[in-house]
Protein backbone atom coordinates (compact mmCIF):
# COMPACT_ATOMS: atom_id res chain seq x y z
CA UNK A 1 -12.29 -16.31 -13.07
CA UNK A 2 -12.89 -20.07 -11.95
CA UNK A 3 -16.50 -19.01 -11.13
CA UNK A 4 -17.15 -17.40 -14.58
CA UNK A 5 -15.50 -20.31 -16.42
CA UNK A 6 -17.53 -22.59 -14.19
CA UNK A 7 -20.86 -20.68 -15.39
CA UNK A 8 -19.82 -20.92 -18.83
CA UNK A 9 -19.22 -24.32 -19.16
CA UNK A 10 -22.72 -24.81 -17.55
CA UNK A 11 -24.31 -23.09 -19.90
CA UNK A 12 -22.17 -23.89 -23.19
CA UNK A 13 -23.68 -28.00 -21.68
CA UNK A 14 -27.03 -26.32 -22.24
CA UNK A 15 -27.07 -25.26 -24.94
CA UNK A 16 -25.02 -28.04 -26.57
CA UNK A 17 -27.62 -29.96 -25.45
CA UNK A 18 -30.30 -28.51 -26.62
CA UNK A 19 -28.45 -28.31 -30.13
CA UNK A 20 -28.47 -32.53 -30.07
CA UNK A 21 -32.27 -32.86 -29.04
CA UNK A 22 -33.26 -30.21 -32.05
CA UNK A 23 -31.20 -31.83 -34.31
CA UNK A 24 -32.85 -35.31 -33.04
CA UNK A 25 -36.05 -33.94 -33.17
CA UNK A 26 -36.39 -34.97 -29.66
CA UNK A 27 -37.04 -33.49 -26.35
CA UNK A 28 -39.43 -30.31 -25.58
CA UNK A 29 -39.01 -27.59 -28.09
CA UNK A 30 -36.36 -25.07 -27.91
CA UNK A 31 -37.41 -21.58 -28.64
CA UNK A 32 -33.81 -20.86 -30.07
CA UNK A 33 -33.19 -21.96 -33.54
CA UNK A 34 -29.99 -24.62 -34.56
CA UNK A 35 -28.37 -21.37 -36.23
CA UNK A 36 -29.47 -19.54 -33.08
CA UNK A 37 -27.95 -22.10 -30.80
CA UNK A 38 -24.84 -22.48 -32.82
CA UNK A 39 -24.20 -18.33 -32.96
CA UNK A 40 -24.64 -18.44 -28.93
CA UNK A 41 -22.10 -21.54 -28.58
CA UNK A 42 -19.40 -19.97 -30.87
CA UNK A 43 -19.80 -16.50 -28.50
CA UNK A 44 -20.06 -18.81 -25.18
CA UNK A 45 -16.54 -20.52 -26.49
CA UNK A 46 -14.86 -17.19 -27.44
CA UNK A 47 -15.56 -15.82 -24.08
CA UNK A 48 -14.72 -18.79 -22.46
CA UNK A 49 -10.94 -18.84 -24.27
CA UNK A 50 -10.29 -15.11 -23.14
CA UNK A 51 -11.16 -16.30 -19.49
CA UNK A 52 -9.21 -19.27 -19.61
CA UNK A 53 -6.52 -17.14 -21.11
CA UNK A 54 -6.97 -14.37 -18.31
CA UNK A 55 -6.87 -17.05 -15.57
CA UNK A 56 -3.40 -18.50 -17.08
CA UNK A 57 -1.65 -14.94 -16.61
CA UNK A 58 -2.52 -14.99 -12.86
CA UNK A 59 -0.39 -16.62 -10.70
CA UNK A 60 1.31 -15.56 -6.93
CA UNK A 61 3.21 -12.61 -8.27
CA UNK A 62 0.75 -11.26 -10.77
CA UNK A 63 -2.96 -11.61 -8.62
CA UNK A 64 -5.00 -9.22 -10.36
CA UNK A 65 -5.09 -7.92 -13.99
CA UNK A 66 -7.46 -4.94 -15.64
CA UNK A 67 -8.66 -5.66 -19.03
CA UNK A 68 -9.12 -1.72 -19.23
CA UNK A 69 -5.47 -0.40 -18.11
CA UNK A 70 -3.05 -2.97 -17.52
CA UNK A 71 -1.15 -0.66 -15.28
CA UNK A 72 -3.40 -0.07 -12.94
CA UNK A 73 -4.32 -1.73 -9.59
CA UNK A 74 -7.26 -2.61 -7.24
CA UNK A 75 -6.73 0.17 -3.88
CA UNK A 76 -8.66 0.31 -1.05
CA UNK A 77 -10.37 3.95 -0.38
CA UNK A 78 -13.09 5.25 2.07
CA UNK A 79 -15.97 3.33 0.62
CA UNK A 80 -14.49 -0.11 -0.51
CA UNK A 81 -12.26 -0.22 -3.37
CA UNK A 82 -11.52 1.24 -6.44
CA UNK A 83 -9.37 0.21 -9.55
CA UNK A 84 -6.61 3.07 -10.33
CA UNK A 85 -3.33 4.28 -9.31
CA UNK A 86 -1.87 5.81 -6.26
CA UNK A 87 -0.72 9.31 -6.32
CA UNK A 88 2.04 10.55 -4.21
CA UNK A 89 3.32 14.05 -3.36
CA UNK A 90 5.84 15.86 -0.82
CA UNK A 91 5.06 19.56 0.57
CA UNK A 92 7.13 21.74 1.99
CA UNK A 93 6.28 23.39 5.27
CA UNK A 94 7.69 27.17 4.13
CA UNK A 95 5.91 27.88 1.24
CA UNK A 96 3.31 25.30 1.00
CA UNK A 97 4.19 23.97 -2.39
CA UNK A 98 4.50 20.49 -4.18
CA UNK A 99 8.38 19.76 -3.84
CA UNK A 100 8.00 16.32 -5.21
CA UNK A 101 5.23 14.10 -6.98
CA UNK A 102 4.91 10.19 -7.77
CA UNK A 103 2.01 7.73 -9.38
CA UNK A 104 2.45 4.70 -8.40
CA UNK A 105 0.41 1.08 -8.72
CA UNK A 106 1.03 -0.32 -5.29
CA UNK A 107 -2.01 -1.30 -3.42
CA UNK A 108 -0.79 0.89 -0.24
CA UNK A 109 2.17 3.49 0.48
CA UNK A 110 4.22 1.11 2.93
CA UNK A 111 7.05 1.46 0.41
CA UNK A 112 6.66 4.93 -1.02
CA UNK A 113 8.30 7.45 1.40
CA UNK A 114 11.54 7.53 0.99
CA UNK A 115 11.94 7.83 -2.83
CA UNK A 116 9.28 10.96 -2.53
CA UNK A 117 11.14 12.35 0.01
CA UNK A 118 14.80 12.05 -1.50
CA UNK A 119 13.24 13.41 -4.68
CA UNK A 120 11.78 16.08 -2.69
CA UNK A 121 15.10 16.71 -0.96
CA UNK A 122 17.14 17.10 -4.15
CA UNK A 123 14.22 19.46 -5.71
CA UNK A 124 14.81 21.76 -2.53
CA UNK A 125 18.40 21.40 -2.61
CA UNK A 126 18.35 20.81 1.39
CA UNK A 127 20.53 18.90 3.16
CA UNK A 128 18.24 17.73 6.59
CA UNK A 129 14.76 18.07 7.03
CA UNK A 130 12.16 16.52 9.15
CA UNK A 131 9.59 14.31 6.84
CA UNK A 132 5.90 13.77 8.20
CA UNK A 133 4.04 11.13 6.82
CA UNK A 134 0.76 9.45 8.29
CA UNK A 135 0.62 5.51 9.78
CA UNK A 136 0.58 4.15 6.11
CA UNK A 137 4.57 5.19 5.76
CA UNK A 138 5.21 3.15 8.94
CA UNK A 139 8.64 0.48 7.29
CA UNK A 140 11.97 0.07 9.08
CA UNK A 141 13.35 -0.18 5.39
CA UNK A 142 12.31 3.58 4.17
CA UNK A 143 13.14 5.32 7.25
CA UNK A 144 16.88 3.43 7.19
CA UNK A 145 16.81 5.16 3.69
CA UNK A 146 15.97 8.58 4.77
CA UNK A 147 17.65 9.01 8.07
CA UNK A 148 21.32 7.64 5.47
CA UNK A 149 20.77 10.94 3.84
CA UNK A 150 19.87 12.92 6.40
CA UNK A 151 16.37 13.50 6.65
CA UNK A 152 14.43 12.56 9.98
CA UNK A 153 11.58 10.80 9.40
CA UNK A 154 8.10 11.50 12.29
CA UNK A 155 6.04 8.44 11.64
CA UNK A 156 3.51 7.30 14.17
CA UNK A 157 3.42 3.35 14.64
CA UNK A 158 0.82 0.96 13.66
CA UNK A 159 -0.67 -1.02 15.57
CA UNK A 160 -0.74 -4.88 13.66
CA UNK A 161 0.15 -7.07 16.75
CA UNK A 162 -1.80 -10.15 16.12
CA UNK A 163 -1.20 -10.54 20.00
CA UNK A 164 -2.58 -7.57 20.85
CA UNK A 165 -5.79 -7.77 18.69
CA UNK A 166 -6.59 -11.44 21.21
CA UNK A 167 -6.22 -9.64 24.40
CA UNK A 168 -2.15 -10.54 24.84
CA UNK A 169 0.66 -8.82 25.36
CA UNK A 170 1.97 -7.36 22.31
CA UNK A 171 5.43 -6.63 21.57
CA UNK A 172 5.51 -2.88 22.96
CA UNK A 173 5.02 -4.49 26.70
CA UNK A 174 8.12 -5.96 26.40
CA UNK A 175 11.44 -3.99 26.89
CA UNK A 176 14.58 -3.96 25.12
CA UNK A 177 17.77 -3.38 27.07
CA UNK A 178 20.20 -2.82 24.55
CA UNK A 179 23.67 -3.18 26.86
CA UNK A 180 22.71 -6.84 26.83
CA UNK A 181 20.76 -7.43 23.52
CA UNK A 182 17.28 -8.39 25.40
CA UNK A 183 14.07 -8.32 25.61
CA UNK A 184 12.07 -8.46 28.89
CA UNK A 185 8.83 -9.40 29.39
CA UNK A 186 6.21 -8.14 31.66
CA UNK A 187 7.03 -10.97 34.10
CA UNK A 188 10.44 -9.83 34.38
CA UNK A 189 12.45 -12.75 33.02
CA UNK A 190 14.52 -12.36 30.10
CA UNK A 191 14.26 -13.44 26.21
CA UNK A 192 17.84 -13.78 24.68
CA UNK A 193 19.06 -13.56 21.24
CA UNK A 194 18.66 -16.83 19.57
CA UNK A 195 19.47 -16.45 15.72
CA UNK A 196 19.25 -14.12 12.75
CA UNK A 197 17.46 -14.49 9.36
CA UNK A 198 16.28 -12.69 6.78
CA UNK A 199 12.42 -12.46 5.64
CA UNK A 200 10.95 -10.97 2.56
CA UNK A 201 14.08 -8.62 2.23
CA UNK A 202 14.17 -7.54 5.78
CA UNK A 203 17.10 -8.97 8.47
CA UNK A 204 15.24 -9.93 11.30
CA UNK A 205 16.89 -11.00 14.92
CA UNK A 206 14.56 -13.90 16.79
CA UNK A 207 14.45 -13.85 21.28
CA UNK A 208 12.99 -16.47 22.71
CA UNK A 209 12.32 -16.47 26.84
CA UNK A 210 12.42 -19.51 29.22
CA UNK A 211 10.22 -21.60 31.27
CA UNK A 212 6.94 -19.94 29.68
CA UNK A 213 4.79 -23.31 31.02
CA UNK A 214 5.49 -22.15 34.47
CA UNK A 215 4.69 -18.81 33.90
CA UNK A 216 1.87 -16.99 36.08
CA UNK A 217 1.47 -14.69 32.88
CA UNK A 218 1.13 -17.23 29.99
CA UNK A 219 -2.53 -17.19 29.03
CA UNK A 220 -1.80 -13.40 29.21
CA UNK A 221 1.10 -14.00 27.42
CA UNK A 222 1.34 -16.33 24.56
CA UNK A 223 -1.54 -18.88 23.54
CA UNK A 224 1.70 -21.20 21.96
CA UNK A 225 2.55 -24.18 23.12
CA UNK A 226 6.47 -23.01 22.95
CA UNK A 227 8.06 -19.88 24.84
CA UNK A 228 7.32 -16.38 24.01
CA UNK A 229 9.11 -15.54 20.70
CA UNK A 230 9.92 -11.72 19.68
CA UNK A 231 11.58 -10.44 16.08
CA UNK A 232 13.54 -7.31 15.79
CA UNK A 233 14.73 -5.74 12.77
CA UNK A 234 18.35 -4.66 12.39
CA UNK A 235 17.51 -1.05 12.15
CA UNK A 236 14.61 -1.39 14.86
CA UNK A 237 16.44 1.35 16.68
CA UNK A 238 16.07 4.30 14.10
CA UNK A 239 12.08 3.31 14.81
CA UNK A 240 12.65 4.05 18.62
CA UNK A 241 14.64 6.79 18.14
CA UNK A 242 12.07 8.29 15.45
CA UNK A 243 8.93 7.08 18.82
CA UNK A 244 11.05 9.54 21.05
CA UNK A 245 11.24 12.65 18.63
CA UNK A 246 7.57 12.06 18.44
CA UNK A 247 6.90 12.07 22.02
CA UNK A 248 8.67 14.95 22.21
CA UNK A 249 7.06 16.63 20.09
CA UNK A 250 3.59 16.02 19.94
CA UNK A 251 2.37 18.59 18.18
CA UNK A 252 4.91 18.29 15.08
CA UNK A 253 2.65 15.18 13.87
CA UNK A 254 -0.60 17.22 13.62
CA UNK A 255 1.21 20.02 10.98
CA UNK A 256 1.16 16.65 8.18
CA UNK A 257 -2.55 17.57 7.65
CA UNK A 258 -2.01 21.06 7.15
CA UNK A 259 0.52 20.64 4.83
CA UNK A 260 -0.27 17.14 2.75
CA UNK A 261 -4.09 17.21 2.56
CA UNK A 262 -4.71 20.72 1.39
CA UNK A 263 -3.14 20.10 -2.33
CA UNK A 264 -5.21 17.11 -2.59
CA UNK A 265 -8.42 19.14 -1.54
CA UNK A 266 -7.72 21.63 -4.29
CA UNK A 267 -6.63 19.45 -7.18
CA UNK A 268 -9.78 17.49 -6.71
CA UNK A 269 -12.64 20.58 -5.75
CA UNK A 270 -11.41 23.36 -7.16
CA UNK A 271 -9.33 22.08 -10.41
CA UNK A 272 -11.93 18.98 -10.23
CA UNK A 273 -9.23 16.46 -11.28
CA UNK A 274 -11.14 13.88 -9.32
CA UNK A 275 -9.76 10.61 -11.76
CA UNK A 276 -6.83 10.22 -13.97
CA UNK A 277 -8.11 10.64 -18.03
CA UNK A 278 -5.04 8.75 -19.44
CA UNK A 279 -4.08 5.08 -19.14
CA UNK A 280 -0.85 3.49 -18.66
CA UNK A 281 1.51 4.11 -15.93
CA UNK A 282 3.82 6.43 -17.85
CA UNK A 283 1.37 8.53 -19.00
CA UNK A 284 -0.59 9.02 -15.88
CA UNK A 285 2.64 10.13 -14.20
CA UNK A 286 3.11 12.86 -16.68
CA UNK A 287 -0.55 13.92 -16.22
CA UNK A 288 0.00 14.02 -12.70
CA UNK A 289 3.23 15.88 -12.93
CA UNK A 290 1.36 17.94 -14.95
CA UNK A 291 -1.27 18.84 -12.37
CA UNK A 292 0.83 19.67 -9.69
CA UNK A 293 2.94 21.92 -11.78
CA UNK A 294 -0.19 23.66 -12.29
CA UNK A 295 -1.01 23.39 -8.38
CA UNK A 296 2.17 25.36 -7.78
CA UNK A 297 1.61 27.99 -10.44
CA UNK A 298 -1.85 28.61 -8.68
CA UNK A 299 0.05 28.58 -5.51
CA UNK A 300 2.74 30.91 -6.12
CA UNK A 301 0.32 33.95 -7.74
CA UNK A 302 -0.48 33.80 -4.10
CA UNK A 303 2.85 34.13 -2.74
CA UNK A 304 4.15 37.12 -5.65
CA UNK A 305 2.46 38.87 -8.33
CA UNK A 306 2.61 38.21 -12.05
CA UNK A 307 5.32 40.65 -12.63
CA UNK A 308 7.74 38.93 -10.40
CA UNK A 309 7.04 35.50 -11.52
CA UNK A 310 7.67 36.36 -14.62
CA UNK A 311 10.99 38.03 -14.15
CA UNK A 312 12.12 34.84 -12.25
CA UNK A 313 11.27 32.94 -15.19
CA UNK A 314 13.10 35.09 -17.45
């Protein structure tokens, strides 16, 4: 927005100036005419107040706007980036059918699992259940919420250590002991509970080690000037609990694609519901919630005939 307004006022100084020599009868011709000149200043300034306008409604909570659908939300895809919502649904592993569907604007799903799986839950009336979700579902917060009502969430990890991306140790080479509330690193000395805070809604725990300086590890280690300094979360041990159902079950993880991409697949090639057509947040839900309904009729004509649908309608 700063560039275009930039542009504009560079070009609105043209043209005003151009305006001054006519009406001077100075300076090399213009090919525009005064009225000409005038009609393009008047557009230049319009556009320029709706920019200026635009620019004032951005600020840190609100960094992006659509002037088509105010709802909707720059997401990155496959080939870059697209403007439009996020659509969210929950199958279940019996019967292959949409228990639960969402549309959301956020730019990723790192906060989306566990009201799609409660939903899902109550649809199916279930108690437990085991929820598989890819890397993108990976948040301490949303598996707290899902394991308090019993479902057991099998999410693999992420790797974002900023550590680990130089060439250091990243926080899975260190081990937690937690009789003693530790951490130790892969020199074997110990980083201690320090304090406890609480960072963009999340309570976080801080361990710090000892005599780093004199450590044979350090440029291995830590590139800080200070000692090694590790966070944990408060519920960081559902997360290692949820690591070790994973590892022992490897193959559980793999059934997600059979069961989550599939719907997707057919909504988009066969029904060819490859965009929303509505605007607004609202509305696209109910289109979406309309889709999937229609998923599910498609789905169970493949599970019972006709006749017995319609009797359990009735």
């Amino acid at each position: 927005m700063q560039e275009l307004l930039a542009h504009t006022d560079a070009r609105l100084a043209e043209y005003l100036q151009l305006l001054d020599q006519s009406d001077a009868g100075e300076g090399t011709a213009s090919p525009l005419t005064p009225a000409a000149l005038q009609a393009k200043i008047a557009a230049l300034q319009e556009r320029r107040g709706w920019h200026a306008e635009l620019l004032g409604q951005l600020d840190a909570e609100e960094k992006q706007i659509s002037v088509t659908d105010p709802d909707t939300r720059r997401m990155p895809v496959a080939q870059g980036n697209v403007v439009g919502y996020n659509a969210q649904l929950a199958v279940d592993a019996k019967h292959k059918l949409i228990a639960a569907d969402d549309v959301t604007n956020a730019g990723n799903d790192y906060g989306q699992l566990a009201d799609v799986a409660l939903t899902a839950q109550a649809n199916l009336e279930i108690k437990s259940a085991e929820v598989l979700a890819d890397k993108g579902y990976y948040n301490a917060s949303e598996v707290s919420r899902c394991v308090a009502h019993g479902l057991r969430p099998l999410i693999p990890k992420t790797a974002t250590s900023a550590n680990t991306k130089l060439g250091l140790y990243g926080k899975s080479q260190f081990q937690y002991e937690a009789d003693q509330d530790r951490y130790l690193c892969p020199a074997g000395k110990e980083l201690t509970y320090r304090f406890r805070t609480y960072e963009l809604g999340r309570e976080l725990k801080y361990y710090r080690a000892k005599g780093c300086q004199d450590c044979a590890l350090k440029k291995q280690c830590t590139r800080n000037q200070h000692n090694r300094t590790l966070t944990r979360e408060a519920n960081a041990h559902l997360m290692e609990q949820m690591a070790e159902r994973l590892q022992a079950q490897p193959g559980k993880y793999a059934l997600r694609k059979t069961l989550a991409e599939p719907p997707f697949g057919t909504i988009k090639r066969w029904f060819g519901y490859t965009h929303f057509t509505l605007k607004g947040l609202t509305k696209v839900r109910t289109e979406w919630s309309l889709i999937t309904l229609a998923y599910n009729l498609k789905r169970v004509l493949n599970l019972v005939s006709v006749e017995k649908l319609m009797l359990a309608v009735a």
